[in-house]
Protein backbone atom coordinates (compact mmCIF):
# COMPACT_ATOMS: atom_id res chain seq x y z
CA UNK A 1 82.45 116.24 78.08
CA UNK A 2 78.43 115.37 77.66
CA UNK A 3 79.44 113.15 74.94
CA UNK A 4 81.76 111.17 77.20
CA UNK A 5 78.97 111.20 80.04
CA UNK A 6 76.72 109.94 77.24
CA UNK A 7 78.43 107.52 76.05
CA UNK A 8 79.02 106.27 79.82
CA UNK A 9 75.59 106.19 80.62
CA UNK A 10 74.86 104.07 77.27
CA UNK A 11 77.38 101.60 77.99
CA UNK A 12 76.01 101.22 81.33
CA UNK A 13 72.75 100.69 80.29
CA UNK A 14 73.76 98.28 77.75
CA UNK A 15 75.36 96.28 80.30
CA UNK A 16 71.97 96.16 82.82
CA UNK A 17 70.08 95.08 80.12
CA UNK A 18 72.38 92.73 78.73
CA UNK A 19 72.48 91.55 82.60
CA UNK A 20 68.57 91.16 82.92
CA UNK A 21 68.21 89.18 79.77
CA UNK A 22 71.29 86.89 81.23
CA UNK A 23 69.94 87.05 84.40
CA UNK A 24 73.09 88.24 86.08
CA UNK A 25 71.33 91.14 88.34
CA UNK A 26 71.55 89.64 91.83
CA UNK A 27 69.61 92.39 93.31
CA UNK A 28 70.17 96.03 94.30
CA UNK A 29 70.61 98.23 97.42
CA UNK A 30 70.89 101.83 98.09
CA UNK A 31 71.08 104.43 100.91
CA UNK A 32 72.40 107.49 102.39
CA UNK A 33 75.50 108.96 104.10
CA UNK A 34 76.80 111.96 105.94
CA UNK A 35 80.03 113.17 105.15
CA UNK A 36 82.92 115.38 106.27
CA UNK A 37 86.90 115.83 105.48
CA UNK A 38 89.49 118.37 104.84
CA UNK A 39 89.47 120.33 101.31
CA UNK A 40 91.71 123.14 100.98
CA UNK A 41 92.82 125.24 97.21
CA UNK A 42 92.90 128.42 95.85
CA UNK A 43 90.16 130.23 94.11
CA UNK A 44 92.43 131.93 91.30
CA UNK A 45 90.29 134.18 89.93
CA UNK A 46 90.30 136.43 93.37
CA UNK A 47 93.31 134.47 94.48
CA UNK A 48 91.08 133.24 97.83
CA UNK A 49 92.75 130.16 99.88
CA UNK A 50 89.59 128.26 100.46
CA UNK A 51 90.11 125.56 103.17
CA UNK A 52 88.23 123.62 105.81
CA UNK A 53 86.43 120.68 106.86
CA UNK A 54 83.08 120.19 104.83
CA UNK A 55 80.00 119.09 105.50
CA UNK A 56 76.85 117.13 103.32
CA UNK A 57 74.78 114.71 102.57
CA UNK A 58 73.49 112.73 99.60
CA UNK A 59 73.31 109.14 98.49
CA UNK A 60 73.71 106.27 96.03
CA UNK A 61 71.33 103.56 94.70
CA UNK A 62 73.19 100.68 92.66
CA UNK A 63 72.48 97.31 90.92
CA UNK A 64 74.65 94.31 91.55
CA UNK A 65 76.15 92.29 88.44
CA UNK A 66 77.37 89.11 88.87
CA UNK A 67 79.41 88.39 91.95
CA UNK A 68 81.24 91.26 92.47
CA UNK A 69 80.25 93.87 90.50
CA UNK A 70 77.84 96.90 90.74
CA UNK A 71 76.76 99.82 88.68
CA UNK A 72 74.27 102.85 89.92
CA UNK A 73 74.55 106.39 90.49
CA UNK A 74 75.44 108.66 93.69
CA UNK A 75 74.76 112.59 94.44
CA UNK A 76 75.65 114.78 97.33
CA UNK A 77 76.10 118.05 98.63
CA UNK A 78 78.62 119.89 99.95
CA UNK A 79 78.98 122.70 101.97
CA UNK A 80 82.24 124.50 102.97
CA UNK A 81 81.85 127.10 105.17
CA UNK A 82 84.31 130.26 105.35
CA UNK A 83 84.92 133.41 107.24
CA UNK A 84 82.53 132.34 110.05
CA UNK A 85 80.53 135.34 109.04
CA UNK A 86 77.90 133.11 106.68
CA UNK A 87 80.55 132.83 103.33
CA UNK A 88 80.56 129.35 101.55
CA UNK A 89 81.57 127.62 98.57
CA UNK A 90 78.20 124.53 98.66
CA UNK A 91 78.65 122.06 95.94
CA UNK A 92 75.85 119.89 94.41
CA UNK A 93 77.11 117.07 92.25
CA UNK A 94 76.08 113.58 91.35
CA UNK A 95 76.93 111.04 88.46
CA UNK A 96 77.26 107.36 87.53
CA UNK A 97 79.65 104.55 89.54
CA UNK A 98 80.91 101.54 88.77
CA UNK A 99 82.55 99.06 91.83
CA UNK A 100 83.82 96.14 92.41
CA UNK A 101 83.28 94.32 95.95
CA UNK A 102 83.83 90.92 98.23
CA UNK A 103 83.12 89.62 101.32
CA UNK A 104 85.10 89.03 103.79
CA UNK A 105 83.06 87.28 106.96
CA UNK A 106 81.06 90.22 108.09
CA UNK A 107 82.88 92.90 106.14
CA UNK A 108 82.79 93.95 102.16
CA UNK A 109 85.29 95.96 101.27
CA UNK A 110 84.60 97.79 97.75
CA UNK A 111 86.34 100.14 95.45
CA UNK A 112 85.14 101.84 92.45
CA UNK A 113 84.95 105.45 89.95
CA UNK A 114 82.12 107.89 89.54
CA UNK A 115 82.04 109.87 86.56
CA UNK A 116 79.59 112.93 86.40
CA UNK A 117 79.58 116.86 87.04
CA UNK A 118 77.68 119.22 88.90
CA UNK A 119 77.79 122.99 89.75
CA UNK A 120 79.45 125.04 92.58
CA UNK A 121 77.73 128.15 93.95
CA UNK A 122 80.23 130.36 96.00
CA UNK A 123 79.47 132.91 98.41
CA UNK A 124 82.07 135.27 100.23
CA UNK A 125 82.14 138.42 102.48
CA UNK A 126 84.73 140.14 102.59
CA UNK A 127 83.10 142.87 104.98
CA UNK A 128 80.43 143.23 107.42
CA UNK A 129 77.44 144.98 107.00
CA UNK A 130 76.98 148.12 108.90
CA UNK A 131 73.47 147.14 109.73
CA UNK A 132 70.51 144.75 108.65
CA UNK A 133 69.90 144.69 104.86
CA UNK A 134 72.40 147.16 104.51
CA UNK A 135 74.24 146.31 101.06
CA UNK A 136 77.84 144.80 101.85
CA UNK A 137 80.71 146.06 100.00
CA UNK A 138 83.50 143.66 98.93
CA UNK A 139 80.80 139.90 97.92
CA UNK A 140 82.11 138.34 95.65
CA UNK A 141 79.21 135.62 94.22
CA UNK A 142 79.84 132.87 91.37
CA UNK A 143 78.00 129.66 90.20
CA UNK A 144 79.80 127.32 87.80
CA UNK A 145 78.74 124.03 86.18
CA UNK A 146 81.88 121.53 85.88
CA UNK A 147 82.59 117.19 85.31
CA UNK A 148 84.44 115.18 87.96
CA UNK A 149 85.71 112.04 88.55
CA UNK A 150 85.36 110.58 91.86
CA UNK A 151 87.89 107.84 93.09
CA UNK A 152 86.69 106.22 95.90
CA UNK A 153 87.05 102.93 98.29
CA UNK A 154 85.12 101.72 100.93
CA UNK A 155 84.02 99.28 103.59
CA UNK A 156 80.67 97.91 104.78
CA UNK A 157 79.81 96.32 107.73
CA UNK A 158 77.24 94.03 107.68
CA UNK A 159 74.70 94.28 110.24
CA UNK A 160 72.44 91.89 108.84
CA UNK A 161 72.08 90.99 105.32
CA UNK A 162 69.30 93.52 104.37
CA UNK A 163 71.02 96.37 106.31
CA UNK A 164 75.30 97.18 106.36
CA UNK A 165 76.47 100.46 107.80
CA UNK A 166 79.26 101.63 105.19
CA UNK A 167 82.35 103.81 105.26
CA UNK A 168 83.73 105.73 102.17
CA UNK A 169 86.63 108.05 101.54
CA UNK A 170 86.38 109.55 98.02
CA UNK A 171 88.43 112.53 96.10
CA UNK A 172 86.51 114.58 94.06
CA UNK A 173 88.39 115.79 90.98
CA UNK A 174 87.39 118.39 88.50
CA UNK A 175 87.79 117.66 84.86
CA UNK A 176 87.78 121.02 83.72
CA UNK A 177 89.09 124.14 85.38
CA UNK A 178 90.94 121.60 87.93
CA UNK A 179 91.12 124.60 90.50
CA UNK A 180 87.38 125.03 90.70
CA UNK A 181 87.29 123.22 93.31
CA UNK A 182 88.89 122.69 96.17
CA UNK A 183 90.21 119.44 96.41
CA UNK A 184 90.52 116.77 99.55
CA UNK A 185 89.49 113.74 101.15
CA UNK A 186 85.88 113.05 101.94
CA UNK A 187 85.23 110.56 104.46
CA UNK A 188 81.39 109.17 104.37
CA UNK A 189 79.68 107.10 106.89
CA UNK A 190 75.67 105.97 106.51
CA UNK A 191 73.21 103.16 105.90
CA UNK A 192 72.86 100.87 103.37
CA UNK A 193 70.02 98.63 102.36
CA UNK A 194 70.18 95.31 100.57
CA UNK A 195 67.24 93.42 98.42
């Protein structure tokens, strides 16, 4: 799997700098987002349902190609919280994106694929603790590297043309292990700014 992020990476640098020499790169934004959704699977290994709305943050940074094209990178974090009694499976990820995009009057609708990986720490409590620092009987702990791919479309509203308020909706997929995860809709909302 690194050689395939590699060899992403390579061809995506090949393609900005065949871009600067050809003077296709019509300038750049970036910015960041809040997200939230439903993710829901189960954690086979001790057969826990994991489900529930998550919540992050993170953000993306991309250079536009030609008319309607745009490469960059994007990272976030996710946090799912379970058990209400301080369990969580938090997710940090991040990778390289490729999208395509158009205007429409004061919209610009885009859709696009990140490839990348990150690593999922997982917390869970299966009792309480009988009192402060008190060790607690049935944790289970785990953290775990994997690659994704990361479907996503979108729409940005332009609010002027250095600043457009976007909206995503992604799916984050595992590569390996495909029930790592738990998998769902993401929807983003945030700020983007144009040069």
């Amino acid at each position: 799997m690194r050689r395939i992020t590699l060899a992403v990476v390579s061809l995506l640098l090949t393609i900005v700098v065949s871009a600067q020499e050809k003077k296709l790169v019509r300038g750049f934004d970036g910015g960041m987002m809040i997200h939230t959704g439903f993710l829901s699977g189960n954690l086979d290994a001790i057969g826990y349902p994991a489900k529930g709305a998550p919540m992050g943050i993170g953000g993306v940074a991309r250079l536009h190609l030609g008319e309607h094209f745009r490469v960059g990178g994007e990272g976030y974090l996710s946090t799912l919280r379970q058990r209400g009694n301080g369990s969580y499976l938090k997710y940090g990820w991040g990778g390289v994106l490729a999208d395509v995009y158009t205007v429409l009057g004061k919209f610009q609708p885009y859709a696009g694929l990140t490839l990348g990986g990150g690593a999922m720490t997982t917390l869970l409590m299966f009792e309480e603790p009988a009192s402060a620092w008190a060790p607690i009987d049935g944790t289970r702990y785990r953290k775990q590297g994997f690659m994704a791919i990361d479907p996503f479309v979108g729409c940005d509203f332009i609010v002027s043309k250095p600043m457009h308020l976007t909206l995503k909706v992604d799916y984050l997929c595992a590569l390996s292990e495909s029930k790592l995860l738990p998998h769902g809709p993401r929807v983003y909302i945030g700020f983007l700014f144009y040069h």
